[in-house]
Structure formats: structure tokens, C-alpha cells
C-alpha atoms as a PDB file:
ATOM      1  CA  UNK A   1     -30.655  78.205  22.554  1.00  0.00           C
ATOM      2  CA  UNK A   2     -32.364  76.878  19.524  1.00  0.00           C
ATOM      3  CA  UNK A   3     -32.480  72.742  18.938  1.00  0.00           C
ATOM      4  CA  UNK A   4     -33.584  71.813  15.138  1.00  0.00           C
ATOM      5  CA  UNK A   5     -32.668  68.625  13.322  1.00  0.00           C
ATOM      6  CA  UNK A   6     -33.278  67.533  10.031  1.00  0.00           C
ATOM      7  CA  UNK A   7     -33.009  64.361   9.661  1.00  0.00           C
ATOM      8  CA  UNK A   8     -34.442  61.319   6.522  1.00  0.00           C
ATOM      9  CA  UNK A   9     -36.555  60.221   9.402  1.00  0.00           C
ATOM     10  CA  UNK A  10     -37.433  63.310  11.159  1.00  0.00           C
ATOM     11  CA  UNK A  11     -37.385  67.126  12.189  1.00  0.00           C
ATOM     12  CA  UNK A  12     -38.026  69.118  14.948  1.00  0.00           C
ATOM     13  CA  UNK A  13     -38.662  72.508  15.569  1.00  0.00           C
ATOM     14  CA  UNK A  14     -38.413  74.645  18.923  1.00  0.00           C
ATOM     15  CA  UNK A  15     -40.443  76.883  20.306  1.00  0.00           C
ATOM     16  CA  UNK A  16     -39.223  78.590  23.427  1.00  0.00           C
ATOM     17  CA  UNK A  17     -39.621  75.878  26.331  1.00  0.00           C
ATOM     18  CA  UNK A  18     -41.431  73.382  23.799  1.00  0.00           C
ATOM     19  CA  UNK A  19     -40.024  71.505  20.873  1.00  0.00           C
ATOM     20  CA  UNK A  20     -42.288  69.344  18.244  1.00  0.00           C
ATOM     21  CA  UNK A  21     -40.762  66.397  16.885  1.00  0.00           C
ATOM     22  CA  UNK A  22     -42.184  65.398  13.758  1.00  0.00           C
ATOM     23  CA  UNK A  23     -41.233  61.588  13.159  1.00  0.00           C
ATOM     24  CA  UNK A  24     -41.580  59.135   9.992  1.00  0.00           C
ATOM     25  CA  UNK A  25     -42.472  55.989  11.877  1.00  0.00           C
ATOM     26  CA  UNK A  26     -40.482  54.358   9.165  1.00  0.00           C
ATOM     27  CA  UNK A  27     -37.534  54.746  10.999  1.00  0.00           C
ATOM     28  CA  UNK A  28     -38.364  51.404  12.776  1.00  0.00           C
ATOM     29  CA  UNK A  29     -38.024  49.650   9.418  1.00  0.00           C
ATOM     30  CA  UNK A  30     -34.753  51.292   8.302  1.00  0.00           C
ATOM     31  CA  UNK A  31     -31.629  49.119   8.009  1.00  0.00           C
ATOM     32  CA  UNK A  32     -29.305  51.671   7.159  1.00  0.00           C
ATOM     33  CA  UNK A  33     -26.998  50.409   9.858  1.00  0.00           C
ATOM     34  CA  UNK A  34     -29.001  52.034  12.539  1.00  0.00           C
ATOM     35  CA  UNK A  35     -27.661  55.340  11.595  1.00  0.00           C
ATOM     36  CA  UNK A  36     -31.088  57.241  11.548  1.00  0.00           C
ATOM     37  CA  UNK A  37     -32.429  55.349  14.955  1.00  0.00           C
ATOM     38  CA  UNK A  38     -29.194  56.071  16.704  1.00  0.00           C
ATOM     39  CA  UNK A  39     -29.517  60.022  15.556  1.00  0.00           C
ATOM     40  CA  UNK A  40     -33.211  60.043  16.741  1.00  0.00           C
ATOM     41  CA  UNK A  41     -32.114  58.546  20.246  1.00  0.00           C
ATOM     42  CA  UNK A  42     -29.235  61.280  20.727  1.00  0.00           C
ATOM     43  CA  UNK A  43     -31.819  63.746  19.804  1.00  0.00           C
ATOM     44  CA  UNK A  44     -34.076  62.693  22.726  1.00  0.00           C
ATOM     45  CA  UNK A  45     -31.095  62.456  24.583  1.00  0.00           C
ATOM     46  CA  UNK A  46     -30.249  65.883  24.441  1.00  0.00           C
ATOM     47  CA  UNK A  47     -33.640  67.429  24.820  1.00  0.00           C
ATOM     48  CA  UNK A  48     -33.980  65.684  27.781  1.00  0.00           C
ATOM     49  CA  UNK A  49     -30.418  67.077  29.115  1.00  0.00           C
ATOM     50  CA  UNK A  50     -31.357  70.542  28.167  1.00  0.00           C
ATOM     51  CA  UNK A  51     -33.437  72.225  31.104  1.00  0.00           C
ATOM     52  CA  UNK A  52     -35.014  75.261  29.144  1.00  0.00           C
ATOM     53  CA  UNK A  53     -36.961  72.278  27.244  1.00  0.00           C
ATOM     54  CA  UNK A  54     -40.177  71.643  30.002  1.00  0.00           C
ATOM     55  CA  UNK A  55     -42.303  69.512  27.214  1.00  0.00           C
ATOM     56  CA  UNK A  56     -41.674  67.659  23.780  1.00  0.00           C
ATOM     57  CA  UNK A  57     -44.366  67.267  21.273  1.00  0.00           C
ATOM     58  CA  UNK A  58     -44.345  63.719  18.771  1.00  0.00           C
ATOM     59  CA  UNK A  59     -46.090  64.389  15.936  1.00  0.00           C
ATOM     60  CA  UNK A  60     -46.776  61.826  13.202  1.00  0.00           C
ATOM     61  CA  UNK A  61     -47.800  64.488  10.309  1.00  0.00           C
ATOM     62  CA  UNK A  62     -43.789  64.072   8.909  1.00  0.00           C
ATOM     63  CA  UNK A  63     -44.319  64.941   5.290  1.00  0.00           C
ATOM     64  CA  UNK A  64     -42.707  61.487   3.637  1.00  0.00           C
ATOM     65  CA  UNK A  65     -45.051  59.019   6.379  1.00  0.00           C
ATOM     66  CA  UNK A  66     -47.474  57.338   4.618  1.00  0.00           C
ATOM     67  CA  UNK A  67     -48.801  54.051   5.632  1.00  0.00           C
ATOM     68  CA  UNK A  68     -48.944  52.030   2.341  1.00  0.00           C
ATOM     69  CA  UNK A  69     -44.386  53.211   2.370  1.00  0.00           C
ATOM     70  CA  UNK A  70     -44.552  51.564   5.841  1.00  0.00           C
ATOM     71  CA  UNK A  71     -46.512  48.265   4.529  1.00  0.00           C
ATOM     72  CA  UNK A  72     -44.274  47.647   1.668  1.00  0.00           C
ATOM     73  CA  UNK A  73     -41.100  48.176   3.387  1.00  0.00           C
ATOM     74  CA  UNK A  74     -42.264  45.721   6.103  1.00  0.00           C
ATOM     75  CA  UNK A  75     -43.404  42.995   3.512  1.00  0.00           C
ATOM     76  CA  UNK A  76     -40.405  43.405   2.417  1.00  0.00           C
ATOM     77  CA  UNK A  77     -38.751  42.182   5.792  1.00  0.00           C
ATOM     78  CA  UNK A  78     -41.523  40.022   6.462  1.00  0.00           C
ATOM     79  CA  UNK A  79     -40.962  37.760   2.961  1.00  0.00           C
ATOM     80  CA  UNK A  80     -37.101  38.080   3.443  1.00  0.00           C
ATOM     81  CA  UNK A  81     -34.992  35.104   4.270  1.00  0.00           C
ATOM     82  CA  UNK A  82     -33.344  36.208   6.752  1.00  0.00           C
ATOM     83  CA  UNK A  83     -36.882  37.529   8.387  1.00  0.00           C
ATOM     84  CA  UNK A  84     -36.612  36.176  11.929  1.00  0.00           C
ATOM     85  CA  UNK A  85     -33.466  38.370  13.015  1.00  0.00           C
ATOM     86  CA  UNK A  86     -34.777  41.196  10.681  1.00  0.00           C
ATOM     87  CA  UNK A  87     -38.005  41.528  12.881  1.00  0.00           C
ATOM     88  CA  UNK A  88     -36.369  41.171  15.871  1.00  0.00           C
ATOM     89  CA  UNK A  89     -34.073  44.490  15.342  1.00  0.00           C
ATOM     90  CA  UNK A  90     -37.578  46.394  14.536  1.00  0.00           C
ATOM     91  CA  UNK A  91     -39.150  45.076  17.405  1.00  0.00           C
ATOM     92  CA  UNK A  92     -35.837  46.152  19.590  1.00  0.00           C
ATOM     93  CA  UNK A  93     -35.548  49.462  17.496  1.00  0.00           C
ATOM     94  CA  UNK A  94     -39.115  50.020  18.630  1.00  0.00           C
ATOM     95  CA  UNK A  95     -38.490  49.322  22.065  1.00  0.00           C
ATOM     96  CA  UNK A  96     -35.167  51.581  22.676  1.00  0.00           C
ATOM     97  CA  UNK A  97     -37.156  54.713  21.363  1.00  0.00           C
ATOM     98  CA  UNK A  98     -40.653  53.268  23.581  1.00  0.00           C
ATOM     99  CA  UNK A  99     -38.195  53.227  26.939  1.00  0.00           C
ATOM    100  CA  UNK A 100     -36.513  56.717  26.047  1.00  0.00           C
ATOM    101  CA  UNK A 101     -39.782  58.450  25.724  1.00  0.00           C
ATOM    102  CA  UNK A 102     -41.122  56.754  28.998  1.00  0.00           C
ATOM    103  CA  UNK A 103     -38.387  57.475  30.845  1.00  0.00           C
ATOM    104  CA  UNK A 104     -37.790  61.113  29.750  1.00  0.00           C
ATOM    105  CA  UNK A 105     -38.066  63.943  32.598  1.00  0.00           C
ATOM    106  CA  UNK A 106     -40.602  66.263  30.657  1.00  0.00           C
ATOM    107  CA  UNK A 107     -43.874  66.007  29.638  1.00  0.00           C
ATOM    108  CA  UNK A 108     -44.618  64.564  26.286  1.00  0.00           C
ATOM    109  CA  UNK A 109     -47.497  64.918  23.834  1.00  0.00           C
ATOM    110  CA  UNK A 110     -48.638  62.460  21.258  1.00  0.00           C
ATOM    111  CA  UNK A 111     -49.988  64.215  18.274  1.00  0.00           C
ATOM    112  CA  UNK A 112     -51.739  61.864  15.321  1.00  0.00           C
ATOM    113  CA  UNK A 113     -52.907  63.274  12.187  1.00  0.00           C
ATOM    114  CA  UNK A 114     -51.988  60.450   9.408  1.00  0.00           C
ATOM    115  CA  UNK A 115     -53.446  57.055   9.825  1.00  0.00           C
ATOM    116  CA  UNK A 116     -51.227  54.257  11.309  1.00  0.00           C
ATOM    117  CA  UNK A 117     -51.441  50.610  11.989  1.00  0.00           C
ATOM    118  CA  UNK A 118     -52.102  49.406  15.942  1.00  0.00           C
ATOM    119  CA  UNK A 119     -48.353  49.157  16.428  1.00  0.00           C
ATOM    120  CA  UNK A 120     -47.929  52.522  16.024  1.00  0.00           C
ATOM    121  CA  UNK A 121     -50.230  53.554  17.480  1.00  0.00           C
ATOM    122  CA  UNK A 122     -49.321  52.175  20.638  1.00  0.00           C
ATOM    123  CA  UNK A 123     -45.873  53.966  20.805  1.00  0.00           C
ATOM    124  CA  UNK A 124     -48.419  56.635  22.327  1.00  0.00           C
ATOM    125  CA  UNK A 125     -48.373  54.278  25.711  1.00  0.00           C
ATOM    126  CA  UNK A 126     -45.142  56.105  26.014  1.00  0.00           C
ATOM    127  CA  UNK A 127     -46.752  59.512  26.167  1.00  0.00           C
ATOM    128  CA  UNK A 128     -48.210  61.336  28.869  1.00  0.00           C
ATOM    129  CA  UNK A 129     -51.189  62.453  26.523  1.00  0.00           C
ATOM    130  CA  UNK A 130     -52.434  61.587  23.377  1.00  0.00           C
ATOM    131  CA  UNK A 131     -54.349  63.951  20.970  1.00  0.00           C
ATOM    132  CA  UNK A 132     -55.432  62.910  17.637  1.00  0.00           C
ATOM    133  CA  UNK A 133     -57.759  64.587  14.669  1.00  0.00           C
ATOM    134  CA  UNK A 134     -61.305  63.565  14.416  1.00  0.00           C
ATOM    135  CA  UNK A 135     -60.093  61.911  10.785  1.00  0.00           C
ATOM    136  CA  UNK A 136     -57.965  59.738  12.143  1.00  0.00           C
ATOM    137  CA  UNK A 137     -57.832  56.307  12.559  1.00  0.00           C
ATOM    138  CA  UNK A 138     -56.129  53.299  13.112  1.00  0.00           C
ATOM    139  CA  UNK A 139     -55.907  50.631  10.289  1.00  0.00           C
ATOM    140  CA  UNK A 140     -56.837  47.063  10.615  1.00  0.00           C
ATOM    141  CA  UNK A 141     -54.816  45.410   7.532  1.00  0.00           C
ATOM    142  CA  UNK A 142     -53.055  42.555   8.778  1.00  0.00           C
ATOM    143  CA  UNK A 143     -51.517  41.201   5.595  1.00  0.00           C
ATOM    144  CA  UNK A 144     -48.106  39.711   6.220  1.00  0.00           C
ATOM    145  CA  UNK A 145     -48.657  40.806  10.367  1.00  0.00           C
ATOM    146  CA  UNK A 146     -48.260  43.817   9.577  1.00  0.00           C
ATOM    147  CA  UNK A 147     -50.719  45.237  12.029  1.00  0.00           C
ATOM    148  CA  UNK A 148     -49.001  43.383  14.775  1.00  0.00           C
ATOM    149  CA  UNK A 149     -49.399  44.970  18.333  1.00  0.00           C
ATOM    150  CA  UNK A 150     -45.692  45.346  19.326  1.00  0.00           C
ATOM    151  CA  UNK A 151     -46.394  47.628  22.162  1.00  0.00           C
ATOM    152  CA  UNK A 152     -49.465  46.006  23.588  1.00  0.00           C
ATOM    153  CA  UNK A 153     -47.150  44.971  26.706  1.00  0.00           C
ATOM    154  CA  UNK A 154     -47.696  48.331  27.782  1.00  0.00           C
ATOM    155  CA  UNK A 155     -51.070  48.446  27.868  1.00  0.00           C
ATOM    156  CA  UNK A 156     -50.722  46.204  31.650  1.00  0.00           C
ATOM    157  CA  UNK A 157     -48.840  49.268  32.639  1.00  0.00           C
ATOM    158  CA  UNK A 158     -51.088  51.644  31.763  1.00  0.00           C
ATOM    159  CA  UNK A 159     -53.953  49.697  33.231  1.00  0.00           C
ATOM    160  CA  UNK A 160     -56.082  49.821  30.209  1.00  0.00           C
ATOM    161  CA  UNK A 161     -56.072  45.838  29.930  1.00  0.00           C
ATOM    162  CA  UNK A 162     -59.721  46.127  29.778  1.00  0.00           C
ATOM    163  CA  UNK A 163     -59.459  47.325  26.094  1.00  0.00           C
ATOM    164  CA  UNK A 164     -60.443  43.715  24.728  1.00  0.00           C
ATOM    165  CA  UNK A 165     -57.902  43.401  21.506  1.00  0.00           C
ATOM    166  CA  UNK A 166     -60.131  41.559  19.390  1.00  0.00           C
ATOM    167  CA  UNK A 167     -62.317  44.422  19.614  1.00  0.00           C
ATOM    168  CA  UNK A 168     -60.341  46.274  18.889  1.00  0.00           C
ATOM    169  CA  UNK A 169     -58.290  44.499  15.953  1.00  0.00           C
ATOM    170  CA  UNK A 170     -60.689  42.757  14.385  1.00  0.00           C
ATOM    171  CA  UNK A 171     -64.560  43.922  14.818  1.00  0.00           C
ATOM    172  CA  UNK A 172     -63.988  46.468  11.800  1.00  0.00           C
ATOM    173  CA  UNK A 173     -61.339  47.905   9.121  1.00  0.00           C
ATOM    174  CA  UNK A 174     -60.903  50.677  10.760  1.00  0.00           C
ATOM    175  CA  UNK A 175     -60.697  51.793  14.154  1.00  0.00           C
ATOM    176  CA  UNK A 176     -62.096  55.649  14.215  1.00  0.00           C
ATOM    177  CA  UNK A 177     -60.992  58.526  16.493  1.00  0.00           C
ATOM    178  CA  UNK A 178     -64.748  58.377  18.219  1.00  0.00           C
ATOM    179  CA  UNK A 179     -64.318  54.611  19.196  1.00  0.00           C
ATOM    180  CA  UNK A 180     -60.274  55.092  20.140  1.00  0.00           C
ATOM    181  CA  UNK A 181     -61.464  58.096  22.482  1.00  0.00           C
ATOM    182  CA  UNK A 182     -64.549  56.316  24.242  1.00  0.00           C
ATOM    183  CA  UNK A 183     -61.992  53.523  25.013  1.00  0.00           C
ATOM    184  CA  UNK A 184     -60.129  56.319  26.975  1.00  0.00           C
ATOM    185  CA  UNK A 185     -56.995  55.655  24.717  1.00  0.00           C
ATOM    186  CA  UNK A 186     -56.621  59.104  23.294  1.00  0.00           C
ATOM    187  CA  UNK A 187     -57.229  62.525  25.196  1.00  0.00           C
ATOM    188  CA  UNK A 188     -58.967  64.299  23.279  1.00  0.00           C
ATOM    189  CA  UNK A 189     -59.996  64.111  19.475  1.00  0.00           C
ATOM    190  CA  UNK A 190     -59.834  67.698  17.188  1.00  0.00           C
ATOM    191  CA  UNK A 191     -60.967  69.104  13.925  1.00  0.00           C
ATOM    192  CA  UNK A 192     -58.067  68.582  12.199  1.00  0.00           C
ATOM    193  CA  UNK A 193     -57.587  71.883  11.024  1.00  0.00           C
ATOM    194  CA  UNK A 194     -57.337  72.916  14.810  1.00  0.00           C
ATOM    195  CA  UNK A 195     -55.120  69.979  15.955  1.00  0.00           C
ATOM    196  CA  UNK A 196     -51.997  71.759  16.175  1.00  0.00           C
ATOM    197  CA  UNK A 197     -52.877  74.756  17.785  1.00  0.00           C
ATOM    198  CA  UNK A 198     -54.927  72.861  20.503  1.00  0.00           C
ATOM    199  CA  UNK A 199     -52.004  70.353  21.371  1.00  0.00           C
ATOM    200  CA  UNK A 200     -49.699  73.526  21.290  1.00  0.00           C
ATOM    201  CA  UNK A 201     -51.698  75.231  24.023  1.00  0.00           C
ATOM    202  CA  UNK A 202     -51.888  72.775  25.926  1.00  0.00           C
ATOM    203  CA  UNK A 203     -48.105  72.541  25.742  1.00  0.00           C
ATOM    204  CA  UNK A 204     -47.550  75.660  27.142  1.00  0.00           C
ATOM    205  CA  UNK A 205     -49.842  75.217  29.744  1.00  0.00           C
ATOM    206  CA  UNK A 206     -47.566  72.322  30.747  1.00  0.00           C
ATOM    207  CA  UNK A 207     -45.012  74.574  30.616  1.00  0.00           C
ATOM    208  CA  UNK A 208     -45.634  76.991  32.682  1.00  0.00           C
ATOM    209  CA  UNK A 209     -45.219  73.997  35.599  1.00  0.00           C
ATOM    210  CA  UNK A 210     -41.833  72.289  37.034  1.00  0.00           C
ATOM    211  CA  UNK A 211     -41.408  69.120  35.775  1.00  0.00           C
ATOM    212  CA  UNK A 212     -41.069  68.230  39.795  1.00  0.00           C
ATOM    213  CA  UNK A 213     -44.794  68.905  39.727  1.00  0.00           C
ATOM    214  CA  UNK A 214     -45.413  66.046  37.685  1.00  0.00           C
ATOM    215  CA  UNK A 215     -43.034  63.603  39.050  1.00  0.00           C
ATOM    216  CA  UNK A 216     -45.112  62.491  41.608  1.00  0.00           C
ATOM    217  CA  UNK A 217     -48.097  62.129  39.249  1.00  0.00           C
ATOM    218  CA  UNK A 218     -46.263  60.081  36.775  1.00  0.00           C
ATOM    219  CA  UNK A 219     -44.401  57.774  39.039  1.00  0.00           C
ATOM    220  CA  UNK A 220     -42.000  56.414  36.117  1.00  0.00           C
ATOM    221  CA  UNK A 221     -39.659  55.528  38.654  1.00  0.00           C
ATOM    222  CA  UNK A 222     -36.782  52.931  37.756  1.00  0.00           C
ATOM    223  CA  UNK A 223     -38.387  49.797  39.039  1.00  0.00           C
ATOM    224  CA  UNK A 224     -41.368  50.632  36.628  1.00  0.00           C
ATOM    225  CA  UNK A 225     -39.347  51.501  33.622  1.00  0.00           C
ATOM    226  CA  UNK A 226     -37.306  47.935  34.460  1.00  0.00           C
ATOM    227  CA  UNK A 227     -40.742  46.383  34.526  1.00  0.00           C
ATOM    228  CA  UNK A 228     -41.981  47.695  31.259  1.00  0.00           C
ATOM    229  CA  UNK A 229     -38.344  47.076  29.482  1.00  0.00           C
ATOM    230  CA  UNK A 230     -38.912  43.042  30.690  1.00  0.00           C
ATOM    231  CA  UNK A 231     -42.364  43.252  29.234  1.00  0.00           C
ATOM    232  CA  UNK A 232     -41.332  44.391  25.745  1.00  0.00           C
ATOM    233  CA  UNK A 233     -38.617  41.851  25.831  1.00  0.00           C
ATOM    234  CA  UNK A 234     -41.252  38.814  26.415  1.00  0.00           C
ATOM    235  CA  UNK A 235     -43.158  41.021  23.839  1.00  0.00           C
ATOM    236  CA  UNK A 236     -40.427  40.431  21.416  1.00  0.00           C
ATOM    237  CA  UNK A 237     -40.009  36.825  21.230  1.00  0.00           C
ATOM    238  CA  UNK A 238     -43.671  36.000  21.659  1.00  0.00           C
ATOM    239  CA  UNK A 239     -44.970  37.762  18.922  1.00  0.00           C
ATOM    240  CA  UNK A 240     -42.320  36.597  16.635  1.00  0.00           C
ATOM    241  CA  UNK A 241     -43.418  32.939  17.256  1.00  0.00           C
ATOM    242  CA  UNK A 242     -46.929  34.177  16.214  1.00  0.00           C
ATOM    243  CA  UNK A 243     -45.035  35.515  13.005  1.00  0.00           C
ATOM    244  CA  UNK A 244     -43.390  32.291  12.717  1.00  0.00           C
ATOM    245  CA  UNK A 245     -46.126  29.965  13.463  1.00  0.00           C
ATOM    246  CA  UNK A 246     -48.249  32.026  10.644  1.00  0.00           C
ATOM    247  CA  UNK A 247     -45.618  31.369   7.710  1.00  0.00           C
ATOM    248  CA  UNK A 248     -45.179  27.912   8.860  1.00  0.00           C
ATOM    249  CA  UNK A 249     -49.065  26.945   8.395  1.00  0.00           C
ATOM    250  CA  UNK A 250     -48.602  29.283   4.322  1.00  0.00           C
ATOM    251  CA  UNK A 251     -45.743  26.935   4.074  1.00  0.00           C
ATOM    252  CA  UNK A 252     -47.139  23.804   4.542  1.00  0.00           C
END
């Protein structure tokens, strides 16, 4: 059986017992009625119900994802008037598609080749692994919040609360694939020219196990999953005040 979609937002593309998922992270931005974000999550849905499918890769390199698109379309819900509810479905877009990839029975690869801001970066927490090309990096602009970490709640989970935020936000412009790597936040960092065929082989090494095998490993059992869900929801509403007390202090 063969699974492709082509989606605005995304594609995929199977290969035997492992399917890529190439995804335009400005699907968390779209208000098109949640059409695209509801497609996405069915997708996941059924490549998690299909058993021939042992491991999913997310890959960032979608063709229309750049980050200066995301930036203006999220100035443009950060200046709107209605801003405050706006945010709020992002942030809960962002956390339905986190909690689906955490919770799905296969093993799942983060792939990053195109540079993205710290909260997209961190929808990696959700994967088992995390590869990225030795170009890469993460980008510290924080005009109108938009570098906000929604998906720093995670981080507890993942025991990697030593990663000091301000560091890591703040110290430069750019966070580089060396410095993301020595922090133990990515796997393992590729020529970039090499990045797909490394993250595919290690793909179908995964493959060749049970999923069963894992389970035990990965321990993303339903209390954890309920614990992470809470902490995105605090997440949610915290950060927002930081969005709100921010525009307050332009405003007056």
C-alpha cells in the first residue's frame, strides 16, 4: 500500500516501511478554518493505524517554508485586534500536532535543513531523534515574540532543563548546529548534502525492529502524555501574558 498526500502545508512520500513527511511549519499560523491542521492530524492518524509503517520521518525542507513567510504571517496575528484568541489557536494548533507525534506508536525522526525560530524548533521534543545539517541554525529574532518558546514545557519532560534559556535565546543571533548538538539537543549534525541519506539509513535500521522493542525504552505511557498535555496548557496561557504584558508596556 502506498500513502502520499499533497497538501498547501505538506507532502509525504513512502518508502516501503518508512514514510517522510515534509511539513511547512506555517501550518500553525493558517486560519483557513483549520482545514489544513485538521488534514495533517488525519494524516498522522492514519500512518499510525497502518502497521506496514514501523517509522515516520518530519522533515522541515518543504519547498514554500521560509522563515521571513512565517515572521510576517505571525506579525500579522501578533498586531491584529483580535490577537489574544488568535495566538491562543496557534499555540493549541501547535500543541494537538506536539501530543500526536508524542504519542504515536512508531519511531519518529526529526530532520532540519531550513533555519527556524526556537519554537519550532522545539516541536523536535516530540521526536525520538533529531538530525539536523551542519548549516543549520536556530534564529534569535524576537521582534513582535516571535521567537517565543511555545514548546519549552517539554523540555521538563525530556530532562534537558539544564539547557539555561537565556543561553540559549539571547547570548547570540544565532544559535548554530555545533552549539545545539553539544547541548545534547540534536543527534547528530550532517553535511547537508548527506542529510537525507544519513537520516534515511538510520530509518531503516529502525525498521528492521518491532515497535514493541522500543516501547519499553520510550515509556510514553498515558500518564506521561496527560502530564505533558497539562504542561502545554499552563504553557499556553503563561506565555500569552508575557505577549500581553509586552504590548501593554509599547502601549503605554
Amino acid at each position: 500500500m502506498t500513502i502520499n498526500i499533497n497538501n498547501k502545508y505538506f507532502y509525504s512520500e513512502h518508502n516501503e516501511t518508512i514514510v517522510t513527511l515534509h511539513l511547512d511549519y506555517s501550518i500553525f499560523l493558517e486560519d483557513e478554518s483549520f482545514t489544513h491542521k485538521n488534514k495533517l492530524l488525519e494524516f498522522l492518524e492514519m500512518i499510525e493505524s497502518n502497521k506496514t509503517i514501523t517509522t515516520l520521518i518530519i522533515s522541515n525542507d518543504y519547498p514554500g517554508f521560509q522563515l521571513d513567510t512565517y515572521k510576517d504571517k505571525w506579525d500579522t496575528i501578533y498586531e491584529s485586534t483580535d490577537f489574544e484568541s488568535n495566538i491562543i489557536r496557534v499555540f493549541r494548533t501547535y500543541n494537538q500536532v506536539f501530543l500526536k507525534i508524542k504519542s504515536m506508536q512508531k519511531i519518529v525522526l526529526a530532520m532540519f535543513s531550513k533555519p527556524v525560530n526556537i519554537m519550532l524548533f522545539n516541536l523536535g521534543m516530540a521526536a525520538d531523534l533529531r538530525f539536523v545539517s551542519r548549516d543549520f541554525y536556530v534564529d534569535n529574532n524576537n521582534y513582535n515574540f516571535v521567537n517565543i518558546p511555545k514548546g519549552g514545557a517539554a523540555f521538563s519532560e525530556a530532562r534537558l532543563m539544564y539547557v539555561n534559556p537565556v543561553k540559549m535565546l539571547f547570548q547570540s543571533d544565532k544559535i548554530f548546529s555545533s552549539e545545539i548538538y553539544k547541548k545534547h539537543l540534536v543527534d547528530e549534525v550532517v553535511n547537508p548534502e548527506e542529510l537525507m541519506e544519513r537520516v534515511m539509513t538510520v530509518a531503516k535500521r529502525y525498521s528492521q525492529f518491532n515497535y514493541i522493542e522500543f516501547e519499553a525504552v520510550k515509556m510514553v505511557n498515558t500518564s506521561i502524555l496527560k502530564r505533558i498535555d497539562l504542561l502545554l496548557q499552563k504553557e499556553n496561557d503563561y506565555l500569552l501574558s508575557c505577549i500581553r504584558k509586552k504590548k501593554n508596556a509599547v502601549l503605554n
